[in-house]
Protein backbone atom coordinates (compact mmCIF):
# COMPACT_ATOMS: atom_id res chain seq x y z
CA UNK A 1 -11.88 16.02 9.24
CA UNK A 2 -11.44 13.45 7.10
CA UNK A 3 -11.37 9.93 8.19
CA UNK A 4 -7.95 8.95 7.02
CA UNK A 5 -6.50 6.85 9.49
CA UNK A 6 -3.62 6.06 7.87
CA UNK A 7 -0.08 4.92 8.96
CA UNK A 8 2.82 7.35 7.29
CA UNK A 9 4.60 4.46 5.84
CA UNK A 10 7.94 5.43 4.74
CA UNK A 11 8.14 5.96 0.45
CA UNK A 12 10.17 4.31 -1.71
CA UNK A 13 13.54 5.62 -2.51
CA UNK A 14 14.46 5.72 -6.46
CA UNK A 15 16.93 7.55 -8.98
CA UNK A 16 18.99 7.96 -6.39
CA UNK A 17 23.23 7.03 -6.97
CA UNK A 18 23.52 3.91 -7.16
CA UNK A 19 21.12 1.08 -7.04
CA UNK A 20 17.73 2.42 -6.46
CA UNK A 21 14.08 1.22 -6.24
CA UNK A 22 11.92 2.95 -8.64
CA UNK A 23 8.11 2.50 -9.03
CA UNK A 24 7.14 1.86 -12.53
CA UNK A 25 4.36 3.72 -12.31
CA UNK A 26 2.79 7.19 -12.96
CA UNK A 27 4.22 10.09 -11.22
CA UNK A 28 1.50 10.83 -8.72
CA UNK A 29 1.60 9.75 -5.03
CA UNK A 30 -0.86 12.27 -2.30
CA UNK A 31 -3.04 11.18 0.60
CA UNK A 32 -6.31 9.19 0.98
CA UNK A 33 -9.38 10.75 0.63
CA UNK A 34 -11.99 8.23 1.80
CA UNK A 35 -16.00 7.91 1.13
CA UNK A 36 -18.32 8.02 3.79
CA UNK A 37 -19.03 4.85 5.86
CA UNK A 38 -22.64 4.99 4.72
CA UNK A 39 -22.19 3.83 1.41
CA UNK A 40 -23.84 0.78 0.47
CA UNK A 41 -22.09 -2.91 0.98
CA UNK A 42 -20.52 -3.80 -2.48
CA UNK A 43 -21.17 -7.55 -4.03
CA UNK A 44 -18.33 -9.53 -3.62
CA UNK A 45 -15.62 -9.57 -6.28
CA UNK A 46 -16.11 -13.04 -7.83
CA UNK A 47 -12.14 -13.73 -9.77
CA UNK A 48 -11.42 -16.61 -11.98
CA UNK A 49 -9.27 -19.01 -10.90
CA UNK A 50 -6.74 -21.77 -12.65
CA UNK A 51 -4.94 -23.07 -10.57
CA UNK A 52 -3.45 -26.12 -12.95
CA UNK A 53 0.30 -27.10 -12.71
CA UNK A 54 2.20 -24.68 -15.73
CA UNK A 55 3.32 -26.18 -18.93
CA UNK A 56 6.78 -26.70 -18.69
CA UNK A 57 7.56 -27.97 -22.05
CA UNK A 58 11.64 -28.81 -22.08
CA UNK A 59 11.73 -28.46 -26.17
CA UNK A 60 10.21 -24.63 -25.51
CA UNK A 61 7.83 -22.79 -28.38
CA UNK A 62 9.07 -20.00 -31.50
CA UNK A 63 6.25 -17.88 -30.72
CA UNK A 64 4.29 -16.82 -28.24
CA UNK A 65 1.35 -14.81 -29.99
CA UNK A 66 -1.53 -17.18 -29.58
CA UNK A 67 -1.04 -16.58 -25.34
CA UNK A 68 -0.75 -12.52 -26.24
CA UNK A 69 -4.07 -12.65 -27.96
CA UNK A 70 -5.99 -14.58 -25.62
CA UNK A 71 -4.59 -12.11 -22.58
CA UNK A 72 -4.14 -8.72 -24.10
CA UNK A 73 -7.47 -7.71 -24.02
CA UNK A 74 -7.39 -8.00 -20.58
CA UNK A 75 -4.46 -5.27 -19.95
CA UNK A 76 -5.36 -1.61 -19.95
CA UNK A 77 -4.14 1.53 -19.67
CA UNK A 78 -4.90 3.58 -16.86
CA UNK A 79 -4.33 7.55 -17.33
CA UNK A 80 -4.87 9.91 -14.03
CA UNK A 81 -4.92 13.44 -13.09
CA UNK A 82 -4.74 15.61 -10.27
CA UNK A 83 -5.80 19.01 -10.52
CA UNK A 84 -3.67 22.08 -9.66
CA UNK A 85 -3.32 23.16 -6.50
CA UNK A 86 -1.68 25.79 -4.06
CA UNK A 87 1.08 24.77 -2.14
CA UNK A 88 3.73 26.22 0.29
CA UNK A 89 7.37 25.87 1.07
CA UNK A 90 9.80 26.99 3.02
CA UNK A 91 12.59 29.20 2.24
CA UNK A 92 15.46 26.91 0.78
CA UNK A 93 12.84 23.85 -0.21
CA UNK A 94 12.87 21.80 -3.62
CA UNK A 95 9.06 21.59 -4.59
CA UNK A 96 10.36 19.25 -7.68
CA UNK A 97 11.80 16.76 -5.06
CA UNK A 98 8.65 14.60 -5.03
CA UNK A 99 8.42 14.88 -8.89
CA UNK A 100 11.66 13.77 -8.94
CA UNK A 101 11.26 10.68 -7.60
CA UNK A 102 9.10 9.37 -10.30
CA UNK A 103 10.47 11.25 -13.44
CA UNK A 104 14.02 12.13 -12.48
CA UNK A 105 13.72 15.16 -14.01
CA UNK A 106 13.03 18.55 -12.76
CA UNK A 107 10.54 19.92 -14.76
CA UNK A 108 11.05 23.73 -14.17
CA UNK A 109 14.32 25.65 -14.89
CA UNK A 110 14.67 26.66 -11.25
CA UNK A 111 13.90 25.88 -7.77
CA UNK A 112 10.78 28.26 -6.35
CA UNK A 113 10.70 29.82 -3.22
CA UNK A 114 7.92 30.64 -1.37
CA UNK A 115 4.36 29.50 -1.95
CA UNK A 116 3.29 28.76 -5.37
CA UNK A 117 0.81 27.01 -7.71
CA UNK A 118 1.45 23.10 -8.44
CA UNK A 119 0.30 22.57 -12.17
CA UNK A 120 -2.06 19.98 -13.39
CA UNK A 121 -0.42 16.74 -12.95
CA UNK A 122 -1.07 13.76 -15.30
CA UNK A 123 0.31 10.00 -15.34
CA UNK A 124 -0.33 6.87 -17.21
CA UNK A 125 -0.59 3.50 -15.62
CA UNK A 126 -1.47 0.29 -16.39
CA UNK A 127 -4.25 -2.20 -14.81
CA UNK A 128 -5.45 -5.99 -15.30
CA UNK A 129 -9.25 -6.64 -15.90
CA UNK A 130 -10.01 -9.44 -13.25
CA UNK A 131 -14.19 -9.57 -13.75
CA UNK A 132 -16.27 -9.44 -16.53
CA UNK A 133 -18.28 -6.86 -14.87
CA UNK A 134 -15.16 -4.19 -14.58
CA UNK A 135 -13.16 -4.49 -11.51
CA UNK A 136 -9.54 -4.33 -12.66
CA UNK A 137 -6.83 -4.60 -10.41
CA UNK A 138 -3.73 -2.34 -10.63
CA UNK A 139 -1.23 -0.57 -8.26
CA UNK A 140 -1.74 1.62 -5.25
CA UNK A 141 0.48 4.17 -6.45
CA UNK A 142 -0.79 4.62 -9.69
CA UNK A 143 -3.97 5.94 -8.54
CA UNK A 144 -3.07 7.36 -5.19
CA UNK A 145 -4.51 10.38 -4.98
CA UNK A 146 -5.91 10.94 -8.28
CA UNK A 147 -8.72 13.57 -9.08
CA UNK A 148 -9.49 11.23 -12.05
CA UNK A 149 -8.94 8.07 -13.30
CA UNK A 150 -10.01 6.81 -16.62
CA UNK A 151 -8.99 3.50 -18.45
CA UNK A 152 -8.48 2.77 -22.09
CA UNK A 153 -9.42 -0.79 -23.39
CA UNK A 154 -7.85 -2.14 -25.83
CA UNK A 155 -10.87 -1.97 -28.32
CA UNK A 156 -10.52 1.51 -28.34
CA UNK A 157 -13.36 2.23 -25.76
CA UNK A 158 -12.38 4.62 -22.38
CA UNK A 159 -14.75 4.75 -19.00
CA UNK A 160 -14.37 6.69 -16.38
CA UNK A 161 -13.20 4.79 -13.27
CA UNK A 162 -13.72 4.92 -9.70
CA UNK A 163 -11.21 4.01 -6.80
CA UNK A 164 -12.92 0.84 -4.86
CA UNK A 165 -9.91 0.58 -2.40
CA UNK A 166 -6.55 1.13 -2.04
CA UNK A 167 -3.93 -0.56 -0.04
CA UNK A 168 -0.39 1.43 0.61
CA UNK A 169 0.80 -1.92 2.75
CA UNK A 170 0.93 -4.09 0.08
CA UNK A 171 0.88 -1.54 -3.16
CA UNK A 172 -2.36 -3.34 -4.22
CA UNK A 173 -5.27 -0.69 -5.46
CA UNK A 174 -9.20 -2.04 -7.19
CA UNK A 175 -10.51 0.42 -9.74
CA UNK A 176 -14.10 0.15 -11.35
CA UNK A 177 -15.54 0.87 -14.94
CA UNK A 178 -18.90 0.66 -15.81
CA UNK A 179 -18.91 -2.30 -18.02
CA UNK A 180 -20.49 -5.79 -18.49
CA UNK A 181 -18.57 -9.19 -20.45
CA UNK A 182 -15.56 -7.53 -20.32
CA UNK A 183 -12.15 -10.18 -20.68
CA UNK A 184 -11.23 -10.72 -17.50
CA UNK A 185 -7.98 -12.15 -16.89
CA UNK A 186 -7.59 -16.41 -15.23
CA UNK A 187 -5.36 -16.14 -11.95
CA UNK A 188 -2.87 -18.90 -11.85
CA UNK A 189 -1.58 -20.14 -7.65
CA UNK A 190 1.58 -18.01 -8.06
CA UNK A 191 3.19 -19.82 -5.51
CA UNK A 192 3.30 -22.57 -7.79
CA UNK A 193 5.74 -20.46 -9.53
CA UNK A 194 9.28 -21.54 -10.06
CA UNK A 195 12.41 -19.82 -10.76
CA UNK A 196 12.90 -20.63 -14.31
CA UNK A 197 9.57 -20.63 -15.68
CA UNK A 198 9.10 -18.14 -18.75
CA UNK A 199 7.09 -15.06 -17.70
CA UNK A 200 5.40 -12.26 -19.73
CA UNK A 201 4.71 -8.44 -18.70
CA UNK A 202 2.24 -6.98 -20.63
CA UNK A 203 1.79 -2.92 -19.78
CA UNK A 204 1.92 0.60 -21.36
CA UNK A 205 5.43 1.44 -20.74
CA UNK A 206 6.40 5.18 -20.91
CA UNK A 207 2.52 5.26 -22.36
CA UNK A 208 3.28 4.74 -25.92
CA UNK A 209 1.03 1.50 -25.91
CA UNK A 210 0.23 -1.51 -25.23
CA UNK A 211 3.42 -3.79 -24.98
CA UNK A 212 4.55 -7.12 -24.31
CA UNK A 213 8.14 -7.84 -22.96
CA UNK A 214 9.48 -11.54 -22.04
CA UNK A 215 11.68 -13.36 -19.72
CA UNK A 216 11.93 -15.93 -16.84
CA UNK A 217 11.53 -16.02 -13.08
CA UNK A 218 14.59 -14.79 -11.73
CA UNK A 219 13.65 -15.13 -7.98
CA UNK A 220 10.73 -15.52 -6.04
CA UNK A 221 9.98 -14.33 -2.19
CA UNK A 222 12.39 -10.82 -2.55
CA UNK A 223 11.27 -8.21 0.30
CA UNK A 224 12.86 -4.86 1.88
CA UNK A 225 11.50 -3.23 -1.03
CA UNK A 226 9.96 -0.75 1.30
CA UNK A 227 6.44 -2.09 1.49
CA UNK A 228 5.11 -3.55 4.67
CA UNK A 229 3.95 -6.38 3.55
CA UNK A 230 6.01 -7.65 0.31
CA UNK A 231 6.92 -11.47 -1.40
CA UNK A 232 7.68 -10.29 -4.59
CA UNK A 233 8.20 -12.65 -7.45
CA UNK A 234 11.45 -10.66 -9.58
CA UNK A 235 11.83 -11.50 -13.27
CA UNK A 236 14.09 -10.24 -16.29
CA UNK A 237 11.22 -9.47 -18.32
CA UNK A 238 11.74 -5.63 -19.14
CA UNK A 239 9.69 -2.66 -16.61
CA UNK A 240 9.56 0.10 -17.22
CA UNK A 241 7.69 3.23 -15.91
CA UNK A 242 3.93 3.03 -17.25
CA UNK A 243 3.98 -0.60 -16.54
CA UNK A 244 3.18 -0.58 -12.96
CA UNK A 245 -0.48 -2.33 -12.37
CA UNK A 246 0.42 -4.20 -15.46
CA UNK A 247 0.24 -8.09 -15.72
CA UNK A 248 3.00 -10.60 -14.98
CA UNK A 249 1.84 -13.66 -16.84
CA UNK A 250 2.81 -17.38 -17.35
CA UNK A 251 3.36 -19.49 -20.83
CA UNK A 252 -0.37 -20.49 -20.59
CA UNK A 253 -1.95 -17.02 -20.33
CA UNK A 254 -2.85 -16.54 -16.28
CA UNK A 255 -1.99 -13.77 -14.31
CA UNK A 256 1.24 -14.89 -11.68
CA UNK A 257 1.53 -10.74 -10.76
CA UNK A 258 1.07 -7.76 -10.86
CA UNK A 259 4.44 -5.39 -12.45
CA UNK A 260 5.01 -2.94 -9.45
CA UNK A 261 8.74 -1.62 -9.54
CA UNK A 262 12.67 -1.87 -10.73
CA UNK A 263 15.62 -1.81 -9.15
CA UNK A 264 17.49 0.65 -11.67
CA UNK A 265 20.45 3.04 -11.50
CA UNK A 266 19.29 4.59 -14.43
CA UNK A 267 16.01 4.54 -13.86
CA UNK A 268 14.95 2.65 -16.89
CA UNK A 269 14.97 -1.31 -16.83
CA UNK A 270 18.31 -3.40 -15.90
CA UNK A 271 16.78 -6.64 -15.95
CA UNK A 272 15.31 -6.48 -12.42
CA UNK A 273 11.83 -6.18 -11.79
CA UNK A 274 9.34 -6.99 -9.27
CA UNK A 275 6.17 -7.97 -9.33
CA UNK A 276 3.47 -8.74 -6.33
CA UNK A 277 2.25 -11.77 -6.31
CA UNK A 278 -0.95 -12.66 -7.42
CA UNK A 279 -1.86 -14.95 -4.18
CA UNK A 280 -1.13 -12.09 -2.39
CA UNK A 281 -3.21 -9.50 -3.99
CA UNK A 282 -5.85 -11.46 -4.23
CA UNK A 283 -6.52 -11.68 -0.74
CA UNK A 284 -6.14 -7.58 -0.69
CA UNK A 285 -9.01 -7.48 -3.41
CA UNK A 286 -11.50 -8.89 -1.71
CA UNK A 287 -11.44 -6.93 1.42
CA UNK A 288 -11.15 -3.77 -0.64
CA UNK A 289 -14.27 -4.81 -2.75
CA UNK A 290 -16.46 -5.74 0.00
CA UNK A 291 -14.72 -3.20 2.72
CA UNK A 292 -12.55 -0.54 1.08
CA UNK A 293 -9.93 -1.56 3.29
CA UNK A 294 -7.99 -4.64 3.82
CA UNK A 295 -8.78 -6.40 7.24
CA UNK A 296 -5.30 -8.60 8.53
CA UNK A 297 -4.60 -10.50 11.74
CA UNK A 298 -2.67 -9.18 14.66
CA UNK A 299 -0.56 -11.01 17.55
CA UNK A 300 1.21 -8.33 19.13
CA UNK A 301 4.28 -8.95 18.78
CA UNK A 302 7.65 -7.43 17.34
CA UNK A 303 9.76 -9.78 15.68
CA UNK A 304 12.94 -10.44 14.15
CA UNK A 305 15.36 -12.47 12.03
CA UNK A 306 17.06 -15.25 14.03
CA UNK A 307 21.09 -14.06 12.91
CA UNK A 308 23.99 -17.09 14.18
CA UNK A 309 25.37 -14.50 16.80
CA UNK A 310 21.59 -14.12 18.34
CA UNK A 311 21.52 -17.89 17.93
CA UNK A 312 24.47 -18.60 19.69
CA UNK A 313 23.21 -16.12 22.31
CA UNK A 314 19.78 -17.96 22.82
CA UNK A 315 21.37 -21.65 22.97
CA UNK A 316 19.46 -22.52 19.92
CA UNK A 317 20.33 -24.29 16.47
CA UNK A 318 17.45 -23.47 14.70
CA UNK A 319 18.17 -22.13 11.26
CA UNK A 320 15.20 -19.53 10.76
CA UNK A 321 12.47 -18.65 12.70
CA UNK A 322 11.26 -15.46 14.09
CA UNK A 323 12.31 -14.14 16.98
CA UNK A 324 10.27 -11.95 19.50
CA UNK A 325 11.63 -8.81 20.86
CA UNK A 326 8.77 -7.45 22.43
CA UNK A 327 5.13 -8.63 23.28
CA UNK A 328 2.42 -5.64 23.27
CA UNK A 329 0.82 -5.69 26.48
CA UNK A 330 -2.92 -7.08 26.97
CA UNK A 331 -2.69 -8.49 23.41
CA UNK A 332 -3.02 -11.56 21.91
CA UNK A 333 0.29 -13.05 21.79
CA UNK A 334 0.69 -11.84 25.80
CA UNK A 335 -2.34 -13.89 26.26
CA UNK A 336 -1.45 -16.57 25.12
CA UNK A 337 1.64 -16.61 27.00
CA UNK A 338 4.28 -15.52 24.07
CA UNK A 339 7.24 -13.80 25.83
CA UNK A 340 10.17 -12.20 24.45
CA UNK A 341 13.19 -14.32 23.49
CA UNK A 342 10.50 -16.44 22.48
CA UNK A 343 11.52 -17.88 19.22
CA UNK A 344 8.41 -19.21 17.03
CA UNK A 345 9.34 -21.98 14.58
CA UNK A 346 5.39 -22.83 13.33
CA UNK A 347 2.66 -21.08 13.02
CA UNK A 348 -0.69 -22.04 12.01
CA UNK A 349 0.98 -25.76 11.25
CA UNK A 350 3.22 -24.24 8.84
CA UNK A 351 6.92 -23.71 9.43
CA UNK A 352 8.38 -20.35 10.10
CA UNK A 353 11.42 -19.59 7.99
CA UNK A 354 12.01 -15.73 8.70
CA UNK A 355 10.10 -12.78 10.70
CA UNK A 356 8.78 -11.53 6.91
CA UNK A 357 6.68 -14.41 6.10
CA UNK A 358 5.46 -15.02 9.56
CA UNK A 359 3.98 -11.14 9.20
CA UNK A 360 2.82 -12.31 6.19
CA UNK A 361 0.90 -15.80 7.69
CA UNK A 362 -0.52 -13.57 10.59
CA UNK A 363 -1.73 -10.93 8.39
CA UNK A 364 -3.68 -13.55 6.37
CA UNK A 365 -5.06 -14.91 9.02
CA UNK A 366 -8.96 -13.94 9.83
CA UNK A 367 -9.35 -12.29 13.27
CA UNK A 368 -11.12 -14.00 15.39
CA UNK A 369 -9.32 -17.22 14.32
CA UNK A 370 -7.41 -19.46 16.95
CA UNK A 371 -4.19 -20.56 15.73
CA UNK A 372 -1.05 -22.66 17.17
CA UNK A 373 1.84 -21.38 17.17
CA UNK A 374 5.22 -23.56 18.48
CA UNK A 375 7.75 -21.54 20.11
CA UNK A 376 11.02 -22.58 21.87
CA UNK A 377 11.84 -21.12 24.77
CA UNK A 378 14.75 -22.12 26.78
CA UNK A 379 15.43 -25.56 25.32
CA UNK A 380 12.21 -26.51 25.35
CA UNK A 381 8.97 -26.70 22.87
CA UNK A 382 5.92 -25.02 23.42
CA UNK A 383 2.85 -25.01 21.72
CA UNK A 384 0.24 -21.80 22.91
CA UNK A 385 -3.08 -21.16 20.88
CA UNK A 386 -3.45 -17.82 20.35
CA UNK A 387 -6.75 -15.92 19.39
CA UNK A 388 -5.79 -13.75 16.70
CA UNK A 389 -7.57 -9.89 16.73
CA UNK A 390 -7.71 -7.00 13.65
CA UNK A 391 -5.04 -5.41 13.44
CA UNK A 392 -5.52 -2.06 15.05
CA UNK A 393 -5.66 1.14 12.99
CA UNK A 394 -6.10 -0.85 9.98
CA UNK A 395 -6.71 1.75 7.42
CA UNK A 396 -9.97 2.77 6.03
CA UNK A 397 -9.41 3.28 2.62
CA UNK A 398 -11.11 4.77 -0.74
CA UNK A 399 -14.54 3.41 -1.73
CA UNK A 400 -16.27 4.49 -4.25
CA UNK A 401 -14.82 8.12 -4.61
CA UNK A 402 -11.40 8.72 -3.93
CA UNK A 403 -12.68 12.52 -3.49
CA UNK A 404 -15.43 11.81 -1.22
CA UNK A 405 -16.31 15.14 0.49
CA UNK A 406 -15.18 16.11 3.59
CA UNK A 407 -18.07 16.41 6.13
CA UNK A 408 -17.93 18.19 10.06
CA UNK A 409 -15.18 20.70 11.13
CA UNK A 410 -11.11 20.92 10.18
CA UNK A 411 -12.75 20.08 6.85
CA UNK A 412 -9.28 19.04 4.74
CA UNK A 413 -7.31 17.58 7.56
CA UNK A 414 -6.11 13.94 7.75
CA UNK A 415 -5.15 12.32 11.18
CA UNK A 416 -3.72 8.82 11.65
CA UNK A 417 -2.89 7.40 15.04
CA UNK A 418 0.54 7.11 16.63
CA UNK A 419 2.88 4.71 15.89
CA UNK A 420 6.87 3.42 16.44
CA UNK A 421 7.27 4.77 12.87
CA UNK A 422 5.26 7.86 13.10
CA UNK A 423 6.34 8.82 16.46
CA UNK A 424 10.28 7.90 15.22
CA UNK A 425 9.96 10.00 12.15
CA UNK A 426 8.41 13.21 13.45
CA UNK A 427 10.65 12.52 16.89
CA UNK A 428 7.03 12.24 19.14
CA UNK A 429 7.88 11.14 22.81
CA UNK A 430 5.87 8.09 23.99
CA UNK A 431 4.45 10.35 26.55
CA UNK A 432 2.53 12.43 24.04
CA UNK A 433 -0.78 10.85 23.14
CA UNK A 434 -2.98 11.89 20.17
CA UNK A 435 -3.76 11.94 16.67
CA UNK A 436 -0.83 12.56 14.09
CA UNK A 437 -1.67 15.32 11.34
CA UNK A 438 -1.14 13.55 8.01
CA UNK A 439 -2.54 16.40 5.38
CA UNK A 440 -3.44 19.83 5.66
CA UNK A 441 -4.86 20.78 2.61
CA UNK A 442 -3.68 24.21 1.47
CA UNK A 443 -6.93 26.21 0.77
CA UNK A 444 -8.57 25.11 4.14
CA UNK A 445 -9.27 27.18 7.55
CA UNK A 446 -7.19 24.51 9.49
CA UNK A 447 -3.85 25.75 7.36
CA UNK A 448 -4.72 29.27 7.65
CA UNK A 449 -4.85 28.55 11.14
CA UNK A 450 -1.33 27.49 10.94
CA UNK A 451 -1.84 23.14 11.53
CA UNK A 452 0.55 21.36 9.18
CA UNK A 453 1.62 18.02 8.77
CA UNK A 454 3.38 16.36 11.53
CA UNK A 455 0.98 17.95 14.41
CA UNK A 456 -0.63 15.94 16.94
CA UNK A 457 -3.93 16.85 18.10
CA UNK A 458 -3.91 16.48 22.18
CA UNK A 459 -7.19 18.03 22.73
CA UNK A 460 -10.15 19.07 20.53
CA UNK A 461 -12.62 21.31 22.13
CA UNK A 462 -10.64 20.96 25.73
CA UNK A 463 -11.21 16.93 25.22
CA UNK A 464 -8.66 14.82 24.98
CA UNK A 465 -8.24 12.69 21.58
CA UNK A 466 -6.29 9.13 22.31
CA UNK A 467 -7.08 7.95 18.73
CA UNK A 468 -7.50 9.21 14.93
CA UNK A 469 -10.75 7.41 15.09
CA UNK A 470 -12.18 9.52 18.13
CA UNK A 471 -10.24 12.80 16.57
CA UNK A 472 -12.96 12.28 13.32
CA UNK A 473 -15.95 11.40 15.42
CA UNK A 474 -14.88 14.67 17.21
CA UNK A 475 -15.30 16.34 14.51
CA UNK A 476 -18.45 14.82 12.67
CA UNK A 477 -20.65 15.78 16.04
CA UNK A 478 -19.34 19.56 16.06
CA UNK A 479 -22.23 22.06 17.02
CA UNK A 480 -20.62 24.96 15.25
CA UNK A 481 -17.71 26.05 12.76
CA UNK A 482 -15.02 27.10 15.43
CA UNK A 483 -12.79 24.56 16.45
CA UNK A 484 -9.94 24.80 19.38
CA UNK A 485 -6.99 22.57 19.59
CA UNK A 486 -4.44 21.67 21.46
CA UNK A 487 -1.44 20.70 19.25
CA UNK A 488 1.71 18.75 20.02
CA UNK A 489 4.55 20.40 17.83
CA UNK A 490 8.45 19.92 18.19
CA UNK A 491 8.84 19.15 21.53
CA UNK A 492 5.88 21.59 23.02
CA UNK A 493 1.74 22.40 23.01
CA UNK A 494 0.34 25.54 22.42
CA UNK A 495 -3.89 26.13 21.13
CA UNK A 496 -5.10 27.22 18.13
CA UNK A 497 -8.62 28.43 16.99
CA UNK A 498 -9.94 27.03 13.72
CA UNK A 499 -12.97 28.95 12.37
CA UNK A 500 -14.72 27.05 9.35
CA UNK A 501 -16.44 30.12 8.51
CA UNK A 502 -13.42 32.24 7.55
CA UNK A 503 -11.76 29.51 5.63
CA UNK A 504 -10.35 30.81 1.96
């Protein structure tokens, strides 16, 4: 089993009528397929930073070449593959939906039935250079789930790349060629950014080539994009798809963002395009360098927007702070004393505008770290230290490989652990405790056996599994091929035998 241990967040919606969100990116999007714990600790990225005030000449400039040719070098284009497969679906299913999504185009005359072969899928990306020795920095979904990934400099030379880590929560992925004094791109302090200032994207659009599209700031801090954790900066300059991983960069040549997605009805560029900001991702990169998966802070809470009718309702006149619904038993927050209807206004000394940002502070924050957080409750001001913990299930992302082998038993299955979404979208009753099935790969003895996506493993071996963690560890120790399970699946269990021997 692989070691997955991923949350199913909820995908983007775009080309649909009307406005819709569309990732300018390739066309491939599959599940993580992480290395092996053993691997060997990576050195620390080590990123150039400028974090000087921007030139914000009034009187403006006719060209902007000499900023293109110090920073172009630095953008790449990132081309992956994923081999064909086998795949199965049910009687009435559109295979092309998924394709859909990213081309809007249906790419075969008619709608297949039954099981069939997926052809060799191909994309083209872009990606940002951020070290001299080859880390470049591009989008989660242009690389998720990739076979291979290779990158083009703009000299002409192409490397193979590996995946270092990848990040679905904030979109943020770290590739690596095997290169040394390679141009690495200066990071600016994005939120230094103001609406206004002149921004340039620089990506391979569509995959024709390197270009280089202008415009201004248009917005800063946009979210419900879909991500779950988002503060994108949205410019004018035009996105397109190809571009995603690309660079969002400022009149003096540093790197503000990275081009992730449009809002399009077409789904070409309107003038509306987002990009994640650089202050941002470069907290993701480190962990993903040094980890392969990005460690955040956790209260235990569940928060929410403070709207005038709940503001009325709570006697308060506070303007925005986040409000808490809920507080997770035994956690942080509940020992601390944070109760619901608490509304916090600071956090860490910083004040608390909305429930988005304050995920955003707490997720930043390194576990183990004791922070104050001001809440008012009933009239009254209190201040409660909390000891901020990892965020549980934080997931273990692609190092090194993003097709590390699968080692143990239900070889080609990934599990993640229960969760409000998961159990809302597959309609899982609190009562049920497991692992969730996230993959089933077609060609293995676990889909032969008949698991598919959306299972959850009760028992393996007559044990019970609480946890996707203990599911894996389950699975690494096996003493032989065969494998029972219990499975949880639409409202009832039944067992089934999965024999590692037989599989294909």
């Amino acid at each position: 089993m692989k070691s997955i241990l991923t949350n199913l967040s909820k995908r983007m919606p775009s080309l649909a009528l009307g406005g819709a969100t569309v990732l300018a990116g390739t066309a491939l999007a599959f599940t993580d397929h992480p290395a092996p714990s053993t691997q060997p600790k990576i050195t620390p990225v080590n990123l150039t930073l400028d974090e000087r005030p921007v030139s914000r000449d009034a009187a403006g400039r006719s060209s902007f070449a000499p900023v293109i040719k110090k920073v172009s070098s630095s953008v790449v284009k990132v081309s992956v593959t994923i081999k064909a497969q086998k795949t199965g679906f049910s009687e009435g299913a559109d295979p092309n939906d998924l394709l859909r999504r990213f081309f809007g185009q249906q790419p075969w005359g008619r709608t297949p039935r039954g099981n069939f072969g997926t052809p060799r899928q191909e994309g083209v990306g872009s990606g940002v250079i951020v070290t001299k020795d080859g880390y470049i920095l591009t989008n989660n979904h242009v690389v998720d789930g990739a076979d291979e990934v290779k990158v083009a400099l703009q000299d002409g030379r192409e490397f193979a790349a590996k995946v270092i880590g990848r990040d679905p929560k904030s979109d943020v992925a770290v590739i690596k060629i095997d290169a040394k004094d390679l141009p690495a791109m200066a990071m600016a302090d994005s939120d230094k950014v103001e609406v206004g200032d002149v921004v340039l994207a620089i990506g391979n659009p569509f995959g024709i080539g390197q270009t280089v599209t202008t415009g201004i700031v248009s917005a800063k801090d946009r979210g419900n994009m879909g991500l779950d954790y988002e503060d994108f900066i949205q410019t004018d300059a035009a996105i397109n798809p190809g571009n995603s991983g690309g660079a969002l960069v400022d009149a003096d040549g540093r790197l503000i963002g990275i081009n992730t997605m449009i809002l399009s009805r077409t789904g070409g560029n309107q003038g509306i395009g987002f990009a994640i900001p650089i202050n941002l991702a470069h907290d993701v990169v480190g962990s993903l360098v040094k980890d392969g998966h990005v460690t955040r802070g956790y209260l235990g809470v569940m928060i929410q927007d403070l709207t005038p009718a709940l503001a009325a309702e709570f006697k308060v006149k506070e303007t925005g702070g986040a409000l808490v619904g809920d507080v997770t038993p035994e956690g942080p927050a509940e020992k601390a004393g944070l109760k619901s209807g608490d509304l916090i206004v600071e956090y860490n000394s910083k004040k608390v505008t909305d429930s988005r940002h304050l995920k955003l502070d707490v997720a930043r924050t390194t576990p183990g770290e004791t922070v104050a957080v001001k809440v008012l409750r009933d009239g009254a001001t209190k201040t409660l230290n909390v000891h901020v913990k990892e965020m549980p299930g934080a997931e273990k992302l692609a190092k090194a490989d993003s097709k590390a082998k699968d080692t143990g038993t239900l070889n080609g299955v990934g599990v993640a652990d229960l969760d409000n979404n998961t159990r809302q979208q597959f309609e899982v009753p609190e009562k049920v405790q497991g692992a969730i099935v996230t993959q089933v790969e077609p060609d293995s003895a676990a889909a032969e056996a008949g698991l598919k996506p959306g299972d959850v493993i009760l028992e393996i071996n007559r044990k019970p599994v609480k946890t996707a963690e203990q599911a894996v560890q389950m699975t690494e120790s096996a003493s032989d091929k065969t494998t029972l399970l219990r499975v949880w699946r639409a409202g009832g269990s039944h067992f089934m035998v999965v024999d590692e021997s037989k599989a294909g």
